[in-house]
Protein backbone atom coordinates (compact mmCIF):
# COMPACT_ATOMS: atom_id res chain seq x y z
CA UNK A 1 60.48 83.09 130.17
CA UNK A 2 61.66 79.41 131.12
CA UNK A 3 58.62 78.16 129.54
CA UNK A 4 59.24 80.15 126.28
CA UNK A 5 62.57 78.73 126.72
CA UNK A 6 61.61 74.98 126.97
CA UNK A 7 59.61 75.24 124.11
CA UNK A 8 62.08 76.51 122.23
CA UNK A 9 64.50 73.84 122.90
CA UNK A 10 62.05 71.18 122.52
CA UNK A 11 61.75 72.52 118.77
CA UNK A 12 65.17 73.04 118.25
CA UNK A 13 65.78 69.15 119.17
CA UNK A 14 62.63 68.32 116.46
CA UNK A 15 64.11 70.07 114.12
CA UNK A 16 67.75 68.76 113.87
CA UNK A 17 66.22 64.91 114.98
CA UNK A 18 64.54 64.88 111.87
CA UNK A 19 66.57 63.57 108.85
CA UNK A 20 65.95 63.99 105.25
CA UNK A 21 65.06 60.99 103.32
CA UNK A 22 67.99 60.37 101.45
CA UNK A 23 66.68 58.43 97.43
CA UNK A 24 67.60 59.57 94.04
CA UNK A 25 65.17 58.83 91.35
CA UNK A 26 66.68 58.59 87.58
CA UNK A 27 63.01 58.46 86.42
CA UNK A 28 59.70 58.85 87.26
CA UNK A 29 56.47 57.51 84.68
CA UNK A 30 53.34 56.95 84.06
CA UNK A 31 52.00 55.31 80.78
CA UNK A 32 48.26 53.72 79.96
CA UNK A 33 48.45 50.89 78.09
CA UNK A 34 44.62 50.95 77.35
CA UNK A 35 43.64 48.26 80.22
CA UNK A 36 45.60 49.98 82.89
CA UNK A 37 48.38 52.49 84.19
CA UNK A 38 52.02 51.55 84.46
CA UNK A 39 53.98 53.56 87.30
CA UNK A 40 57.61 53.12 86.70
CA UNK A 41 60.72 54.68 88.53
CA UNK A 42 64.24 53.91 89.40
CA UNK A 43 66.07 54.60 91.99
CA UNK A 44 69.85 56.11 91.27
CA UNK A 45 70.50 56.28 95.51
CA UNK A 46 68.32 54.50 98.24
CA UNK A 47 69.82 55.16 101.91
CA UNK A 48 67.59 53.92 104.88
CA UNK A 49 64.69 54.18 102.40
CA UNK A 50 61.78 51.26 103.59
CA UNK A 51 58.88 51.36 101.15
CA UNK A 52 57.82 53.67 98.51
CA UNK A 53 53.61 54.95 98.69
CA UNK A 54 52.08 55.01 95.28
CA UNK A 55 49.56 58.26 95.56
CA UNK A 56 46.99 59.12 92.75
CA UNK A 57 44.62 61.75 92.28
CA UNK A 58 41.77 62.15 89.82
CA UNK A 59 39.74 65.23 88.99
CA UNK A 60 39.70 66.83 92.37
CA UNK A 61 43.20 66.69 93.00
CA UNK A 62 43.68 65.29 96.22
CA UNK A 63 45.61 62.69 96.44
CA UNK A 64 44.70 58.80 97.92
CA UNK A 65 46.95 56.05 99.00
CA UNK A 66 47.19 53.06 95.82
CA UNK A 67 49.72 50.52 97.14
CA UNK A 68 52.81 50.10 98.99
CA UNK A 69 56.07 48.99 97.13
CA UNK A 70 58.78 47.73 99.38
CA UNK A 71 62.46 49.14 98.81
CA UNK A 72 65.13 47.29 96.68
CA UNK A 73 67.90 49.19 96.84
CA UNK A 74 70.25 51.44 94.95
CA UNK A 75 69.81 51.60 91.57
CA UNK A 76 67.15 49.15 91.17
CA UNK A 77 63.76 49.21 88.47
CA UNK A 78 60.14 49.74 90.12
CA UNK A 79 57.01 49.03 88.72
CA UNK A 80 53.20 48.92 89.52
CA UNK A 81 50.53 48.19 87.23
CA UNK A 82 47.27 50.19 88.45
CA UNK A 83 44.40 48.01 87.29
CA UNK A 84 42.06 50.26 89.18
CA UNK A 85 42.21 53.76 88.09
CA UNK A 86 39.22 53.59 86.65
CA UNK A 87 35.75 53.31 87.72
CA UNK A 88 37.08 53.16 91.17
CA UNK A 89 35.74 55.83 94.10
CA UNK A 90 37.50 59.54 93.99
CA UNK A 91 36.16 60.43 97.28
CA UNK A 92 32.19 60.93 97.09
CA UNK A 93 32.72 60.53 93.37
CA UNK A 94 33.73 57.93 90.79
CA UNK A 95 36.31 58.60 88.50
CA UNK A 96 35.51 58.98 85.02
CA UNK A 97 38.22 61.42 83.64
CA UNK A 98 41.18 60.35 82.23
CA UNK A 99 43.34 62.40 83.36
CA UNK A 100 45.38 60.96 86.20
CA UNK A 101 48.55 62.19 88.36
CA UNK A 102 50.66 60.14 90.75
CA UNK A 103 53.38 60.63 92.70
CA UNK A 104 55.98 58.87 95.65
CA UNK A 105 55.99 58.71 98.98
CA UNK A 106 59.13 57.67 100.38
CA UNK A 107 59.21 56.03 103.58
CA UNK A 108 62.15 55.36 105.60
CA UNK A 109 62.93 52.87 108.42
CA UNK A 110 62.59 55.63 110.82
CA UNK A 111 59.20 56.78 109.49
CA UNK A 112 60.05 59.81 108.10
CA UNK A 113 59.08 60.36 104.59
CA UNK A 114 59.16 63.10 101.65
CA UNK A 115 57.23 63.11 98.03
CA UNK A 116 58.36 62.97 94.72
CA UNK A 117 57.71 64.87 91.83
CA UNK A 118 54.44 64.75 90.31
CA UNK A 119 53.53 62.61 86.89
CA UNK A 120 50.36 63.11 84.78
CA UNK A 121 49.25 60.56 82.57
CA UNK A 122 46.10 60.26 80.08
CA UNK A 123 44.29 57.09 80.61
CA UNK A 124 43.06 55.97 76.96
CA UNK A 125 40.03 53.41 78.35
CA UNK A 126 38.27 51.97 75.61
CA UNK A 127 34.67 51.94 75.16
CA UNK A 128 33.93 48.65 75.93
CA UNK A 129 36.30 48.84 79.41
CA UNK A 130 34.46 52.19 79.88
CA UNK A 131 30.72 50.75 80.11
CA UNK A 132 32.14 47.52 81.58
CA UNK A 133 33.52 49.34 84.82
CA UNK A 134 30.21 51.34 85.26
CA UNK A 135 28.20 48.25 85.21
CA UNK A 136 30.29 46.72 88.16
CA UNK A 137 30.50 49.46 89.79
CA UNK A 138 26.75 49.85 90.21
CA UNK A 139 26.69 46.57 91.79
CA UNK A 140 29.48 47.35 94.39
């Protein structure tokens, strides 16, 4: 009983320790521009908020660290231009769909973080780029 007891205080004190990351987005985007991927947001409210994680994921869905983009502040414009979506590795594979979805991982100074919503984008390579990327990558 005491040791069903100390457990249950011990999550109890995780539970209200842990604070919800506190941001606002007033957009989230994702738009090809034929050479690469713009990621664009904006923050409305940013309290404690450190970095925001750019995530992507490819055909198989899982999702894989891009970049890091440190915090601005309240209602401040962010964007990353993702030179590498394709061609690059999606785990054992490389990608060569098109179709692309990223989303936000907010970090704050505490380390506790929470995901945004999800945006898909179409990637419009051309065929040039297209049989460019394969050559390098077969010398990677």
């Amino acid at each position: 009983m005491k040791r069903l007891l100390t457990a249950l205080l011990v999550a109890l004190s995780l539970v209200v320790s842990v604070q919800a990351v506190q941001v606002t987005l007033q957009y989230f985007q994702a738009k090809s521009n034929g050479n690469s991927i713009v990621v664009e947001w904006k923050s409305a409210t940013e309290s404690d908020v450190a970095h925001y994680e750019v995530e992507r994921a490819g055909a198989d869905k899982q999702f894989r660290y891009v970049t890091t983009v440190s915090a601005k502040g309240s209602n401040q414009p962010y964007s990353f231009k993702d030179d590498e979506a394709f061609g690059k590795g999606d785990g054992e594979k490389n990608i060569t769909a098109n179709y692309f979805t990223y989303r936000l991982k907010v970090v704050t100074q505490d380390k506790n973080a929470s995901y945004s919503n999800t945006v898909g984008v179409v990637h419009n390579v051309s065929g040039i780029k297209r049989t460019w990327g394969m050559i390098k990558e077969m010398f990677r």
